[in-house]
C-alpha atoms as a PDB file:
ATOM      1  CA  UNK A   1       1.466 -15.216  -4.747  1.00  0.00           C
ATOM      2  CA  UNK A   2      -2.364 -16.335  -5.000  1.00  0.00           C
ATOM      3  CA  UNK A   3      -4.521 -14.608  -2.664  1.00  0.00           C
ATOM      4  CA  UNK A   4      -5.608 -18.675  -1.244  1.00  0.00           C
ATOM      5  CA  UNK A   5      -1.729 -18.913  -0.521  1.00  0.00           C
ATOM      6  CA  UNK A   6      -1.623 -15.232   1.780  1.00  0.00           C
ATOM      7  CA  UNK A   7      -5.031 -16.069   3.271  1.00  0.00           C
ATOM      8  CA  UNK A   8      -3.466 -19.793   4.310  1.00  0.00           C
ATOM      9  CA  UNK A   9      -0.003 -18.137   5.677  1.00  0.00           C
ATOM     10  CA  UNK A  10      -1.893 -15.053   7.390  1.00  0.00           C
ATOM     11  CA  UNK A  11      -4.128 -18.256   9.149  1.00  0.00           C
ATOM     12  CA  UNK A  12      -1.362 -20.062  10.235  1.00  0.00           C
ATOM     13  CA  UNK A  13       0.508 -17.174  11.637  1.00  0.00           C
ATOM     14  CA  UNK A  14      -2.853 -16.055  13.447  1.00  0.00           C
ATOM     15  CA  UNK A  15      -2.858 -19.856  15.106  1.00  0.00           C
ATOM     16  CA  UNK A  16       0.740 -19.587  16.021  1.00  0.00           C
ATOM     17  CA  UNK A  17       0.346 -16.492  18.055  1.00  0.00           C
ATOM     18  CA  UNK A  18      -2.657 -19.132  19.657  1.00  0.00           C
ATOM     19  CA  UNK A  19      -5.229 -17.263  17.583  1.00  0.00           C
ATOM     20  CA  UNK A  20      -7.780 -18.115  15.196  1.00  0.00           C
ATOM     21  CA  UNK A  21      -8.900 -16.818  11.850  1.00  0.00           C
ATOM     22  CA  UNK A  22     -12.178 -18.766  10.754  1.00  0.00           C
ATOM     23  CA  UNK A  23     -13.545 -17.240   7.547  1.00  0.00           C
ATOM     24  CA  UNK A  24     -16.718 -14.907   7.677  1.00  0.00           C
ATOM     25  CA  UNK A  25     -19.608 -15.582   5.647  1.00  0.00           C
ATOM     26  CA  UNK A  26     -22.242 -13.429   6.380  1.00  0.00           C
ATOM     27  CA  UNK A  27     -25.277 -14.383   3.661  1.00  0.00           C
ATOM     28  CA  UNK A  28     -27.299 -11.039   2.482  1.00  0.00           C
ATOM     29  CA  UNK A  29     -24.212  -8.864   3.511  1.00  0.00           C
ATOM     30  CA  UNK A  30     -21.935  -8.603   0.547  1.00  0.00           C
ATOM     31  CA  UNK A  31     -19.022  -6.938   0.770  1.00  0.00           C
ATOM     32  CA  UNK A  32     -18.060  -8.148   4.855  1.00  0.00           C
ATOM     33  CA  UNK A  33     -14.280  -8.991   5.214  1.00  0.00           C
ATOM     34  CA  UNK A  34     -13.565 -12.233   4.594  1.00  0.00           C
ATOM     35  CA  UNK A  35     -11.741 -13.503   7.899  1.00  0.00           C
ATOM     36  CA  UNK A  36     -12.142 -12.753  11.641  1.00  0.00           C
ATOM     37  CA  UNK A  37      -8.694 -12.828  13.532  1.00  0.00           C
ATOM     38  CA  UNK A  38      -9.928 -13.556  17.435  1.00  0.00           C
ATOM     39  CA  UNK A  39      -7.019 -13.223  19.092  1.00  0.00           C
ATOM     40  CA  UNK A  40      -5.329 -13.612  22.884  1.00  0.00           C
ATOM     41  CA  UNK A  41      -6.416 -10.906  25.049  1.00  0.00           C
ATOM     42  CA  UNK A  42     -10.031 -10.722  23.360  1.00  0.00           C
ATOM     43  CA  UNK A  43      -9.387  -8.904  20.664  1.00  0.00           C
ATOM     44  CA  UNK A  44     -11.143  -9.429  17.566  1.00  0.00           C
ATOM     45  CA  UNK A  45      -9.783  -8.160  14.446  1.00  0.00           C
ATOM     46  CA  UNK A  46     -11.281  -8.073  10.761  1.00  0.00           C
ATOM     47  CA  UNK A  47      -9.295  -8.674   7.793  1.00  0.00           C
ATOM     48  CA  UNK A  48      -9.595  -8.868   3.639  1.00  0.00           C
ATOM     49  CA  UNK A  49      -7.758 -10.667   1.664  1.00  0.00           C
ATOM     50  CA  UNK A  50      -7.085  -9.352  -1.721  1.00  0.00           C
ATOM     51  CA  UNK A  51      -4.466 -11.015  -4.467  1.00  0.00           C
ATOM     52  CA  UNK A  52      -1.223  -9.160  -5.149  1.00  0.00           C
ATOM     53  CA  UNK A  53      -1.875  -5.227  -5.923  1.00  0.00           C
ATOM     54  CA  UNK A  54      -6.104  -5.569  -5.853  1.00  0.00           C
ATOM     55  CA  UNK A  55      -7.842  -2.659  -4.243  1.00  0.00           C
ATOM     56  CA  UNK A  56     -10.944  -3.292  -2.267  1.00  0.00           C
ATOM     57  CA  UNK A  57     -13.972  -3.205  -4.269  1.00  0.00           C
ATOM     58  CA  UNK A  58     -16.481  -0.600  -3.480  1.00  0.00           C
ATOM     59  CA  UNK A  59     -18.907  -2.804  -0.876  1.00  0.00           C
ATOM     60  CA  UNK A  60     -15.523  -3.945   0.868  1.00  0.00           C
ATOM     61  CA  UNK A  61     -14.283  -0.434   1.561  1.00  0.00           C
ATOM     62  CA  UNK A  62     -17.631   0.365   2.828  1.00  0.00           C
ATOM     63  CA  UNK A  63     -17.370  -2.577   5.305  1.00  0.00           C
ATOM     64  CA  UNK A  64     -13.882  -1.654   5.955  1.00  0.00           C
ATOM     65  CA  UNK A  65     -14.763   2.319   6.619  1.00  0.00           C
ATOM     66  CA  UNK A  66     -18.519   0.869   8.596  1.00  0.00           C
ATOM     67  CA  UNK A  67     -16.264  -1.027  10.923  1.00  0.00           C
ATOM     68  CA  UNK A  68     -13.523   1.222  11.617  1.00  0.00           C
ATOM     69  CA  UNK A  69     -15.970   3.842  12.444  1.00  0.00           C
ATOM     70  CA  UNK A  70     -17.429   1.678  15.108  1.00  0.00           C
ATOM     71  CA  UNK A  71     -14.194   1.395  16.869  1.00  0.00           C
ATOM     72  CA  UNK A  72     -13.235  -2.072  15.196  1.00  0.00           C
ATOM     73  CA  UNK A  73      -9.553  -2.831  13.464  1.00  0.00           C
ATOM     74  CA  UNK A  74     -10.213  -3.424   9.561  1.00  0.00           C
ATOM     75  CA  UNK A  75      -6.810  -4.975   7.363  1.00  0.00           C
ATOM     76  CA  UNK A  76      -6.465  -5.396   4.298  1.00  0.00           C
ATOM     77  CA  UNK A  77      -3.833  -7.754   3.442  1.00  0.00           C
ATOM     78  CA  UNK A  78      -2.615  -8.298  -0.074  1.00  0.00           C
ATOM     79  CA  UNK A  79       1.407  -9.141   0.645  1.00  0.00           C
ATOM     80  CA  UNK A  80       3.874 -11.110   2.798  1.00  0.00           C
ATOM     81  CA  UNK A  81       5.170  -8.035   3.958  1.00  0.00           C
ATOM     82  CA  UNK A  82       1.463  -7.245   5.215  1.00  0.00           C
ATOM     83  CA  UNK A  83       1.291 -10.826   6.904  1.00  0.00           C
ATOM     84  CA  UNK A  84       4.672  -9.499   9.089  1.00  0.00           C
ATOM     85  CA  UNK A  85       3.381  -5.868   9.852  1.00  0.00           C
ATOM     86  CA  UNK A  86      -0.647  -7.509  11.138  1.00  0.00           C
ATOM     87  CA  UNK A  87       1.118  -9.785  12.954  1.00  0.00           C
ATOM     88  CA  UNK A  88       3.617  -7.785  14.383  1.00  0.00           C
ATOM     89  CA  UNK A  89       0.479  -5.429  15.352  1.00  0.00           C
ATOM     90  CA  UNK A  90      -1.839  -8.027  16.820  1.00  0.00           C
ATOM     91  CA  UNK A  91       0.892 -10.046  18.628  1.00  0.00           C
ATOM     92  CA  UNK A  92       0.163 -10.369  22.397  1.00  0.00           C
ATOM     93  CA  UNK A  93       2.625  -8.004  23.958  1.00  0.00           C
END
């Protein structure tokens, strides 16, 4: 599956839990994750979409190790079975 295809699901499934997942474009910062799941509750979680089997390039996992040193949640989501397990994470309880 086509990384455009996961990033569409993983934004619908974000709005069905009464989310939203706009994209992040943050000009001068390469490398920042490329969608922001705000979620019920007021969480706010950061995610990167990758095709099937990509790593994260090396400005990405700096990002991804900047934020979760700060305290933030950083995903990395290349699968359908990744859409289920953030989802099943971030879903209101």
């Amino acid at each position: 599956m086509r990384e455009s295809a996961l990033e569409r699901k993983v934004r619908l499934a974000v709005e069905r839990i009464g989310g939203k997942m706009p994209k992040w474009v943050s000009p001068g910062n390469r490398g920042v994750p490329d969608r922001i799941a705000i979620l019920p509750g007021g969480r706010t979680v950061y995610v990167e979409m990758k095709a099937p089997g990509k790593p994260l390039d090396p400005l990405q996992r700096k990002w991804a190790k900047t934020l979760t040193s700060m305290g933030h949640t950083h995903y990395k989501i290349d699968s359908e079975a990744d859409i289920e397990r953030f989802i099943q994470e971030v879903m209101p309880k």
